[in-house]
Protein backbone atom coordinates (compact mmCIF):
# COMPACT_ATOMS: atom_id res chain seq x y z
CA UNK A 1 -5.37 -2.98 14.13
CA UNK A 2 -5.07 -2.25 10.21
CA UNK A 3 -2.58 -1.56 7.36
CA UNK A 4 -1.40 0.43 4.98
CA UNK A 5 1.06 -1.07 2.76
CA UNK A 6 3.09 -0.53 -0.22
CA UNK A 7 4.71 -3.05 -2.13
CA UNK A 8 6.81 -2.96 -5.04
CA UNK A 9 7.71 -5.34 -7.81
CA UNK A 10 11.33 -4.51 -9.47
CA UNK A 11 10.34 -6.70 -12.42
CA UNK A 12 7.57 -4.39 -13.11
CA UNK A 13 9.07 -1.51 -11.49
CA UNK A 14 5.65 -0.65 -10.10
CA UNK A 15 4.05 0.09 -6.43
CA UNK A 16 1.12 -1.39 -5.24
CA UNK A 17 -0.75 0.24 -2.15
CA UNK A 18 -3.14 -1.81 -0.36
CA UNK A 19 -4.30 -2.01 3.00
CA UNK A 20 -5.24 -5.38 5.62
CA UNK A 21 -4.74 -6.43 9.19
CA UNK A 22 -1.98 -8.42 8.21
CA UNK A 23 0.19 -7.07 5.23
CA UNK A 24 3.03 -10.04 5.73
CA UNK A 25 0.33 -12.29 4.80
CA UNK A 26 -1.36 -10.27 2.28
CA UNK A 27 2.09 -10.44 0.37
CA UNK A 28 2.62 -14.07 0.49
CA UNK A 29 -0.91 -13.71 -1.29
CA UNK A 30 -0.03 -11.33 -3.98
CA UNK A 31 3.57 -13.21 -4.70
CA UNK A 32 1.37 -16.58 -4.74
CA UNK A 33 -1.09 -14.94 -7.46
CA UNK A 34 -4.34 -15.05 -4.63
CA UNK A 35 -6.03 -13.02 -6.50
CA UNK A 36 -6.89 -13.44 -9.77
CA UNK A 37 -7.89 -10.40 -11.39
CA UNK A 38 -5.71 -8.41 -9.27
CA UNK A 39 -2.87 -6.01 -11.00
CA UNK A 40 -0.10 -7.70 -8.55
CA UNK A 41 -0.79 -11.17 -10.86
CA UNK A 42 1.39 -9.72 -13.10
CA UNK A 43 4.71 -10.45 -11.27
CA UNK A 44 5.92 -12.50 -8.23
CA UNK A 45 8.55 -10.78 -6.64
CA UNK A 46 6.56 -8.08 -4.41
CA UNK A 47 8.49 -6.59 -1.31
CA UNK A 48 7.25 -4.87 1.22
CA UNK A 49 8.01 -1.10 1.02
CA UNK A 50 6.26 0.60 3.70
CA UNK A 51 3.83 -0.82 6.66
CA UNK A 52 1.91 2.02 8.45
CA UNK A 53 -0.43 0.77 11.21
CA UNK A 54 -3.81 3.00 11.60
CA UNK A 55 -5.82 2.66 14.17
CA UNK A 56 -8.98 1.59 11.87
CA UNK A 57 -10.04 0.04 8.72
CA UNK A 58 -11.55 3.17 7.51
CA UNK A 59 -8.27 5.07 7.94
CA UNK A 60 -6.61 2.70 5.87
CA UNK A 61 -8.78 2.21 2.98
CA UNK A 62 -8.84 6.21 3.46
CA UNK A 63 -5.52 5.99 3.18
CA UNK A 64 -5.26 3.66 0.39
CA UNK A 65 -7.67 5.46 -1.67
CA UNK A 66 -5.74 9.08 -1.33
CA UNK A 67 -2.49 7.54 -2.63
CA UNK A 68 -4.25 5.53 -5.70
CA UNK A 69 -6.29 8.77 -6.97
CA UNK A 70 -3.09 11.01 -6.65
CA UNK A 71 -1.74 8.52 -9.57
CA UNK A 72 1.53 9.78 -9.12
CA UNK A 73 4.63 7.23 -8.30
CA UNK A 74 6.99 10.30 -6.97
CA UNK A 75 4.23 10.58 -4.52
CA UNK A 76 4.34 7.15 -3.53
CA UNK A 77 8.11 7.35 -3.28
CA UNK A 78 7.90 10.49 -1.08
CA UNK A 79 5.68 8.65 1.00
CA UNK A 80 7.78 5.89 1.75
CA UNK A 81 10.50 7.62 2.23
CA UNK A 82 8.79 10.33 4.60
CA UNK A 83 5.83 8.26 6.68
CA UNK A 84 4.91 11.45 8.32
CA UNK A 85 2.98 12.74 5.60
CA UNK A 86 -0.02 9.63 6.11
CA UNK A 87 -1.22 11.16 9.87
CA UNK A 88 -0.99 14.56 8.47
CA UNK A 89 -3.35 13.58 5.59
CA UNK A 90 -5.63 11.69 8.02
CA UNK A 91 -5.45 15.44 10.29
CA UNK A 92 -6.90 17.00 7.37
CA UNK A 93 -10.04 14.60 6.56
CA UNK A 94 -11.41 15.16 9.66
């Protein structure tokens, strides 16, 4: 079992999409500065916005990789806000 997640930081008013098999964990992480070269460094108040379980890796980092080349924070928003959309994007890579 695998995430998606997307976490935002109100101090940076920024989202951060990521993906792991355990995103509770993979926040204490970011808030805790894991990893060092790693945009979330740059605050340490992440929340969790959004958890959406895929059924594999590879649909995640799929996943992951659609949102970050759209670019586009409205999209991220509608995404959160509608969870739907993520299996109907992962309908139309097959």
């Amino acid at each position: 079992m695998h995430y998606l997640y997307i976490i935002y930081s109100e101090k940076l008013n920024k989202y951060y999409t990521g993906e792991s098999p355990d995103p509770e964990h993979r926040l204490i992480q970011h808030n805790s500065h894991y990893f060092q070269n790693n945009f979330t460094k740059a605050a340490e108040d992440w929340i969790i916005k959004l958890e959406f379980k895929t059924r594999t890796r590879d649909e995640a980092i799929f996943l992951e990789r659609f949102i970050k080349k759209m670019k586009s924070k409205k999209f991220i928003e509608k995404v959160i806000s509608e969870p739907s959309v993520l299996p109907e994007i992962l309908n139309k890579a097959k």
